[in-house]
Protein backbone atom coordinates (compact mmCIF):
# COMPACT_ATOMS: atom_id res chain seq x y z
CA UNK A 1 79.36 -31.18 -34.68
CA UNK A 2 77.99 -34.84 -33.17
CA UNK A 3 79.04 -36.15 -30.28
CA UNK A 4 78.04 -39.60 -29.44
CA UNK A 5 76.03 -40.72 -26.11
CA UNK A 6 74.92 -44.12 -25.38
CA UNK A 7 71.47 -45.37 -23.36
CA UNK A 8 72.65 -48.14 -20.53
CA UNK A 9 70.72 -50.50 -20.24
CA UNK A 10 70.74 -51.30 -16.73
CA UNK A 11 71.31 -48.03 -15.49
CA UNK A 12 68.70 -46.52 -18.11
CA UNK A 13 71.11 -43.65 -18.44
CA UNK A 14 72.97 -41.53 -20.58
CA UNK A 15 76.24 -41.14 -20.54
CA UNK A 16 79.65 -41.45 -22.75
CA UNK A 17 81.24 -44.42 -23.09
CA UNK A 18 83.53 -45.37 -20.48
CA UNK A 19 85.13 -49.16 -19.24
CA UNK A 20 87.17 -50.84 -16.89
CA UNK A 21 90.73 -51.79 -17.84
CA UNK A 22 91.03 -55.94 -18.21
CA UNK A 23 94.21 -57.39 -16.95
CA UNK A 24 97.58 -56.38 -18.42
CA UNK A 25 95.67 -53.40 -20.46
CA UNK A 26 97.10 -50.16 -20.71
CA UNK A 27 94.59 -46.87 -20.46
CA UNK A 28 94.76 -46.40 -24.36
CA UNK A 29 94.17 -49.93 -24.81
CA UNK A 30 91.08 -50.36 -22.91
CA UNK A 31 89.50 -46.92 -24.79
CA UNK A 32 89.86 -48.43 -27.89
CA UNK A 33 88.34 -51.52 -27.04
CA UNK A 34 85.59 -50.37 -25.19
CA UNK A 35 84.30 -48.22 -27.45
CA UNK A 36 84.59 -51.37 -29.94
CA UNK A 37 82.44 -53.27 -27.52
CA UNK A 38 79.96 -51.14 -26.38
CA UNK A 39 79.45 -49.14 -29.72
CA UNK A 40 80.69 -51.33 -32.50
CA UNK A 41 82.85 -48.39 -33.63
CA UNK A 42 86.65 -49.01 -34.60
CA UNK A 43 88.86 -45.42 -33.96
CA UNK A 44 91.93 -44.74 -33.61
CA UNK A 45 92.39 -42.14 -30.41
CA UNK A 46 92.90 -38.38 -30.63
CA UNK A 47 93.89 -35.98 -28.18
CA UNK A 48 93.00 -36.58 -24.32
CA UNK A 49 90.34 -34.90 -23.02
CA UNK A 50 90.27 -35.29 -18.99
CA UNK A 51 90.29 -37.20 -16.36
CA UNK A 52 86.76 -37.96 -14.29
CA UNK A 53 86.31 -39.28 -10.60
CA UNK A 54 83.16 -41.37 -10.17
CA UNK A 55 82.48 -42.32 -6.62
CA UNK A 56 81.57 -46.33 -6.46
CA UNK A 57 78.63 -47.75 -4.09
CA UNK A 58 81.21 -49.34 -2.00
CA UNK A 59 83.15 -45.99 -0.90
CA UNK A 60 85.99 -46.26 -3.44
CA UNK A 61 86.37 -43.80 -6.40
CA UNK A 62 86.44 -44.74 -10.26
CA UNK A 63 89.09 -43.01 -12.40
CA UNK A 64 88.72 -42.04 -15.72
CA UNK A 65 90.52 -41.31 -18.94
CA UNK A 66 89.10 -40.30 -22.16
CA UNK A 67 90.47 -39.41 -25.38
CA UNK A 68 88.40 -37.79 -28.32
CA UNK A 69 87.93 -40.24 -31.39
CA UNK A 70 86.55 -39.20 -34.92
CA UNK A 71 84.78 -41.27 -37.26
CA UNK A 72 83.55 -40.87 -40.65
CA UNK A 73 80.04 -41.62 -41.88
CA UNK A 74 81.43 -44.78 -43.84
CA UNK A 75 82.78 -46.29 -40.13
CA UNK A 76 79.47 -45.84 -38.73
CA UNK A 77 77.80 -47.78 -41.32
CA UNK A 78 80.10 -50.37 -40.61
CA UNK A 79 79.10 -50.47 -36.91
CA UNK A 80 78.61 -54.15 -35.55
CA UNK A 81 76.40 -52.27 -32.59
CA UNK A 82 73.10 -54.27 -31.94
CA UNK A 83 71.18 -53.23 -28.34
CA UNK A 84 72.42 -55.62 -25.32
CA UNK A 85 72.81 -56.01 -21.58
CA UNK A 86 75.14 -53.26 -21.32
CA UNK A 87 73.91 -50.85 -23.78
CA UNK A 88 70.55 -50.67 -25.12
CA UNK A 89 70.75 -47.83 -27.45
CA UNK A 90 73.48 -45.17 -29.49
CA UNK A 91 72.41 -41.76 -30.08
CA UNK A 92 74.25 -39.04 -32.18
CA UNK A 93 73.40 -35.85 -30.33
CA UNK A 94 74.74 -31.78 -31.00
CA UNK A 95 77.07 -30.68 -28.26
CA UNK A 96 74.17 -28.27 -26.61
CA UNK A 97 71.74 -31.36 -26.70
CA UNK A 98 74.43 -33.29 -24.65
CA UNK A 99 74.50 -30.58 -22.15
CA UNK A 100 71.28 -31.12 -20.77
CA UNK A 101 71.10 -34.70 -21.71
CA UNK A 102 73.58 -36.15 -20.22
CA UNK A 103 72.93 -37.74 -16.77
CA UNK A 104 76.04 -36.75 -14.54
CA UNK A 105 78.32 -34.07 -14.19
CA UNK A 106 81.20 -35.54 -14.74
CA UNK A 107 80.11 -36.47 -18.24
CA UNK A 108 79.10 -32.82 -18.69
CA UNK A 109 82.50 -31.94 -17.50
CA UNK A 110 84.49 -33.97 -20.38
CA UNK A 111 81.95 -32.50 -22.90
CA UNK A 112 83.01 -28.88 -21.95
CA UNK A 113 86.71 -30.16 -22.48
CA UNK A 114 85.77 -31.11 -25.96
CA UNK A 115 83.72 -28.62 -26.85
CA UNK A 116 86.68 -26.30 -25.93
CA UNK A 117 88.48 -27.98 -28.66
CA UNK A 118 85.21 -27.69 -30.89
CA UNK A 119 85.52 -23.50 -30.41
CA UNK A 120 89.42 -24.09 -31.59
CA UNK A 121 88.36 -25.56 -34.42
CA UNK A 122 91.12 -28.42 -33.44
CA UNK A 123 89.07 -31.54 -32.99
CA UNK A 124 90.45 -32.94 -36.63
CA UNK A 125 94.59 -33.96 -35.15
CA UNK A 126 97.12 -36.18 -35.90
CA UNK A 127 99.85 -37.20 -33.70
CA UNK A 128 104.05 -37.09 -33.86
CA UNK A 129 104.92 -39.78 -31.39
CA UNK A 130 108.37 -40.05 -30.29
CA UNK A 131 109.62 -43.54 -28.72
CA UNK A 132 113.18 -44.03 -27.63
CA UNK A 133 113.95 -47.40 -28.01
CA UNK A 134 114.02 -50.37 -25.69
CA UNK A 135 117.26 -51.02 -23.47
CA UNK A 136 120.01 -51.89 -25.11
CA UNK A 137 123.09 -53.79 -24.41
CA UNK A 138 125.63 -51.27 -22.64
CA UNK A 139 128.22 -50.06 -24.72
CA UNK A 140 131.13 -51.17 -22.34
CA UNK A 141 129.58 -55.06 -22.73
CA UNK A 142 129.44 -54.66 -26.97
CA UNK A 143 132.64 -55.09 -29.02
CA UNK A 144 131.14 -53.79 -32.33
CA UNK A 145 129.73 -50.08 -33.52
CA UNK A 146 127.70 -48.39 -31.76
CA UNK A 147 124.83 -48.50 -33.83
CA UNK A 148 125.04 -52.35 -34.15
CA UNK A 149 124.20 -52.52 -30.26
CA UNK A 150 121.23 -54.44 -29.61
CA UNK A 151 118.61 -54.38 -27.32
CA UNK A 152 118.57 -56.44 -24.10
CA UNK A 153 115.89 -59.05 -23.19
CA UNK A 154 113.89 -56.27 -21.25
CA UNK A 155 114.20 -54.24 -24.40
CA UNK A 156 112.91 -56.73 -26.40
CA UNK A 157 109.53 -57.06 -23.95
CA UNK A 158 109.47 -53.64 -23.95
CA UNK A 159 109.39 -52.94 -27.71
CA UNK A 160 106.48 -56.08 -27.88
CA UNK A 161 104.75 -54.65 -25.09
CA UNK A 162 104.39 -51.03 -26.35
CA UNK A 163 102.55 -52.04 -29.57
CA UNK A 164 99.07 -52.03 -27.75
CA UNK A 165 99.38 -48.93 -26.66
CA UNK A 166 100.85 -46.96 -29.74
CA UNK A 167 98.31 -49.38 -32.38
CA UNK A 168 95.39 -47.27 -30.20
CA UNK A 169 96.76 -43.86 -32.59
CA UNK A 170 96.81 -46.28 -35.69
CA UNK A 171 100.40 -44.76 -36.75
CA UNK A 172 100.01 -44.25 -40.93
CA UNK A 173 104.25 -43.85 -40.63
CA UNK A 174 106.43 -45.76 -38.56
CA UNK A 175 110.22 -43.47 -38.99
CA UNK A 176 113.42 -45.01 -37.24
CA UNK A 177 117.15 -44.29 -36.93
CA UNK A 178 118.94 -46.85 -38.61
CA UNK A 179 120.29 -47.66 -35.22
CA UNK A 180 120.13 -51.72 -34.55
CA UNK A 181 118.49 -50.50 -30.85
CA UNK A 182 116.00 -48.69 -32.88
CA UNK A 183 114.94 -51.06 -35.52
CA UNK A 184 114.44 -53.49 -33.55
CA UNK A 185 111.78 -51.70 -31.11
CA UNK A 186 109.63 -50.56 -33.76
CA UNK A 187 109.80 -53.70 -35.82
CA UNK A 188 106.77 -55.22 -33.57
CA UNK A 189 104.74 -52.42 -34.29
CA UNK A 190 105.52 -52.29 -37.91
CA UNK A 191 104.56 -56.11 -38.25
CA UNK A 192 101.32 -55.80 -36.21
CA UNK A 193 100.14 -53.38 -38.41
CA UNK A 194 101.76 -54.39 -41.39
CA UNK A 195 103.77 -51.19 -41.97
CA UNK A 196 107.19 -51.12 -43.62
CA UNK A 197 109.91 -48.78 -40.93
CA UNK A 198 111.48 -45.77 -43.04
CA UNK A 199 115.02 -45.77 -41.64
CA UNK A 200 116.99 -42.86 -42.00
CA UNK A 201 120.45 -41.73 -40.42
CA UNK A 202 119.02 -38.08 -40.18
CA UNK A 203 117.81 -39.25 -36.34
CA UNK A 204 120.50 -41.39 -35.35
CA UNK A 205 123.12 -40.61 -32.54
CA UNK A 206 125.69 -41.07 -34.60
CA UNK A 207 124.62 -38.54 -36.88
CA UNK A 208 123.82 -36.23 -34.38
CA UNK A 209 127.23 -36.50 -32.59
CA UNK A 210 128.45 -36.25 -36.21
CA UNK A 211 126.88 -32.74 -36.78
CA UNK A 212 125.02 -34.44 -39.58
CA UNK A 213 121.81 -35.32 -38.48
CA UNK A 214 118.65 -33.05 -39.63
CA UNK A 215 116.27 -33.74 -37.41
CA UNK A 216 113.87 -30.40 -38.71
CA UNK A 217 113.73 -32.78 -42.14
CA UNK A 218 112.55 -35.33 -41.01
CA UNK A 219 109.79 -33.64 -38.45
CA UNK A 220 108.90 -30.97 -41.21
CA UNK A 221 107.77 -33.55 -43.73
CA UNK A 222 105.91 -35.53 -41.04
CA UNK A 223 103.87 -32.20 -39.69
CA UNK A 224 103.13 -31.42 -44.14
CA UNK A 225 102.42 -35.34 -44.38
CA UNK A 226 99.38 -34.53 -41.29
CA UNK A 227 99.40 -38.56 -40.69
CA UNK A 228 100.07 -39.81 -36.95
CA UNK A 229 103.65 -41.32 -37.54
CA UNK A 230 105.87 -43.05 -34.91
CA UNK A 231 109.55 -41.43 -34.64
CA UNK A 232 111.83 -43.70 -32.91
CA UNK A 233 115.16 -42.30 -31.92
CA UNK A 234 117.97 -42.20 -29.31
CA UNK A 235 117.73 -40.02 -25.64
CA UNK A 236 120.30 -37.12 -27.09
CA UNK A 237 118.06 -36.89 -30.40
CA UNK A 238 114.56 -36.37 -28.30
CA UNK A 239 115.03 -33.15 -26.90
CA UNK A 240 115.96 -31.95 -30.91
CA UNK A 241 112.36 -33.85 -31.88
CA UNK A 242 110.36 -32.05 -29.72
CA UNK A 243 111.93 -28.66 -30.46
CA UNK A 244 111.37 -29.12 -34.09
CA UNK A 245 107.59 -29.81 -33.18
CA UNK A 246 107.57 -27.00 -31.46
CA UNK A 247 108.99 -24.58 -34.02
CA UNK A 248 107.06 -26.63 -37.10
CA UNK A 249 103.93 -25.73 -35.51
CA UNK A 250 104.70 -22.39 -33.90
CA UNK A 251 104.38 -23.22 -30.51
CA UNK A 252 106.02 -21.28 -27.68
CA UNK A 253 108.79 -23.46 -26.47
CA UNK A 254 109.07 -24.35 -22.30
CA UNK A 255 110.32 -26.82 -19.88
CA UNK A 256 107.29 -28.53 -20.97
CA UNK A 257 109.05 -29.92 -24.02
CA UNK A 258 112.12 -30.92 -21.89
CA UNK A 259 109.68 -33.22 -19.67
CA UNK A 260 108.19 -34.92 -23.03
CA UNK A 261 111.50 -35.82 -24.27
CA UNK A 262 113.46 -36.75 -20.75
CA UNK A 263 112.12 -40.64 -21.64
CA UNK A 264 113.38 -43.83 -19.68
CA UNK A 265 113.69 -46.31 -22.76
CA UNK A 266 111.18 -47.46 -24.31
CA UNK A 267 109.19 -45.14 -23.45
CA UNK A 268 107.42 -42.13 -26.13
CA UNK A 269 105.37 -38.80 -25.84
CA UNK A 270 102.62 -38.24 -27.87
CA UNK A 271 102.30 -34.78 -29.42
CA UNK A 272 98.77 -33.75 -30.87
CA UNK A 273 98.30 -31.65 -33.76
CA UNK A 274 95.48 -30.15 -35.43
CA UNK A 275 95.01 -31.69 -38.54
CA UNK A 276 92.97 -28.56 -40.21
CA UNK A 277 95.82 -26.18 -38.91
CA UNK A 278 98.85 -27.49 -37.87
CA UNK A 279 100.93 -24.40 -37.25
CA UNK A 280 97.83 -23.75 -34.45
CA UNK A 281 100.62 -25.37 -32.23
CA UNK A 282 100.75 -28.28 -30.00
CA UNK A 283 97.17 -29.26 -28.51
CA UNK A 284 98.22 -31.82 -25.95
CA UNK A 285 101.53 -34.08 -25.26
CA UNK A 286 101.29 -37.35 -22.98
CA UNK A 287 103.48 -39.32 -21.80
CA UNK A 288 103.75 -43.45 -21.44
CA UNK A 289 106.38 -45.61 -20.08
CA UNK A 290 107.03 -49.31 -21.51
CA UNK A 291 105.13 -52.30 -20.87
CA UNK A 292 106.62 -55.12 -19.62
C-alpha cells in the first residue's frame, strides 16, 4: 500500500495535501478540488479519516477534514501535475516511510487513521447515500396526490445546491421514489453527471404507508451492485434505509442509525462500505445538511 505525500514548495515540507475552502464551498467540495490542484489527480472521496487542528502564526487554529481517495495506476498517468509555487514535488511513499517522513504530527496522526483502515483490509469502499428530498409544498396547501407534491423554491436551491457535495462520491446509481418531491431533487445531480434516476415505488411513502414498499430490495441489490449510489426517499422511509444497511452488511444496529436517518430535508448520510467485503459492516456514516 502507497500513500501519497507532496514536497511544498515554500515551506520545503512534507506533508498530505490539505486546502482552504473558497467561498460558497462545502468541506467535500474543496477536498476534491484541492487535490485536483495541487496533485493533478481527479478522485472521487472515500471514507473520512479525521479531523486535524493546525495552529496559524497569527494565534488562530486551522481545521481540517480529510477523506481517503483511491486511484488507479491509469489516473495517475493521466495526472496534469507539473512542479509550481505551491508544490514542487509528488512522492508515492509505503505507509512506514510516511511515518518518519512526514513533517508534523498531525499529518502522522491522519496516517495512523488510515493505516487503521489498511490493517482492516477496508480501504477499497463504496458508499449508500441516502438524501431526503428538498422541501416540499405542505400537503394542506396541495389539492392533488400526495406524491404529485412538489418541492418549494427553497427545495429547489436545495436540491441544486447539494450536487457539489454528493458529485465529490461520483454516485455510479442515482435510485429515487417515484415521488414528484423526490424526482425533482435528484434530477440536478442526475443531469450534472449525466446519469439517468431509476425510480421505483419500492421507497416511496405511499408504498410504505401501503405495506408495499420493500425497501431490503432495493438496498440488497445496491450493497451486491458495490457502486456508490444515491437513494433518495421520504423522512418515514429513512430510518427503514439505514436498517437495511445495517442488516445487509451485518452491522450491529444502535441509536447511531436513528441519528443518520433523523434528516431535515434535503439533507443525506453517507454510509461507507468496504468494497472487498461488504458484510465487514458499516466503516463510517456522515452527515450533511443542504446548501442553499
Amino acid at each position: 500500500m502507497m500513500v501519497l505525500v507532496i514536497h511544498r514548495t515554500v515551506h520545503g515540507d512534507v506533508t498530505i495535501p490539505k486546502g482552504k475552502v473558497d467561498p460558497g464551498e462545502t468541506l467535500p467540495q474543496t477536498a476534491v478540488r484541492e487535490i485536483l490542484e495541487e496533485t493533478g489527480l481527479a478522485i472521487a472521496l472515500g471514507v473520512p479519516v479525521g479531523i486535524a487542528n493546525y495552529p496559524l502564526g497569527n494565534g488562530r487554529e486551522k481545521i481540517v477534514h480529510y477523506w481517503a481517495a483511491e486511484v488507479s495506476d491509469e489516473a495517475i498517468r493521466r495526472s496534469t501535475f507539473v512542479p509550481n509555487g505551491e508544490v514542487a514535488a509528488l512522492e508515492w511513499v509505503t505507509i512506514k516511510r510516511a511515518r518518519s517522513y512526514l513533517s508534523y504530527p498531525t499529518d502522522v496522526e491522519i496516517l495512523e487513521h488510515f493505516a487503521a483502515l489498511v490493517d482492516a483490509g477496508v480501504t477499497s469502499t463504496f458508499a449508500l447515500i441516502a438524501l431526503r428530498h428538498g422541501k416540499a409544498v405542505q400537503p394542506s396547501a396541495w389539492d392533488g396526490p400526495d406524491a404529485t407534491r412538489p418541492l418549494t423554491e427553497r427545495g429547489v436551491q436545495q436540491a441544486a445546491g447539494n450536487v457539489p457535495t454528493l458529485a465529490a462520491w461520483n454516485p455510479r446509481r442515482i435510485v429515487s421514489s417515484t415521488a414528484t418531491r423526490c424526482v425533482t431533487t435528484v434530477t440536478p445531480l442526475a443531469v450534472a453527471l449525466g446519469q439517468e434516476i431509476r425510480r421505483t415505488d419500492l421507497i416511496s411513502q405511499d408504498a410504505w404507508e401501503d405495506g408495499t414498499s420493500d425497501v431490503r430490495a432495493v438496498v440488497g441489490k445496491r450493497v451486491r451492485a458495490r457502486k456508490t449510489a444515491v437513494l433518495c426517499s421520504h423522512g418515514p422511509v429513512l430510518p427503514d434505509i439505514l436498517r437495511e444497511i445495517a442488516l445487509a452488511t451485518g452491522t450491529t444496529q444502535g441509536s447511531y442509525l436513528s441519528d443518520a436517518a433523523a434528516l431535515e430535508t434535503g439533507a443525506f448520510s453517507i454510509v461507507h462500505l468496504s468494497r472487498s467485503n461488504p458484510s465487514s459492516g458499516i466503516i463510517a456514516i456522515e452527515t450533511h445538511s443542504p446548501r442553499v
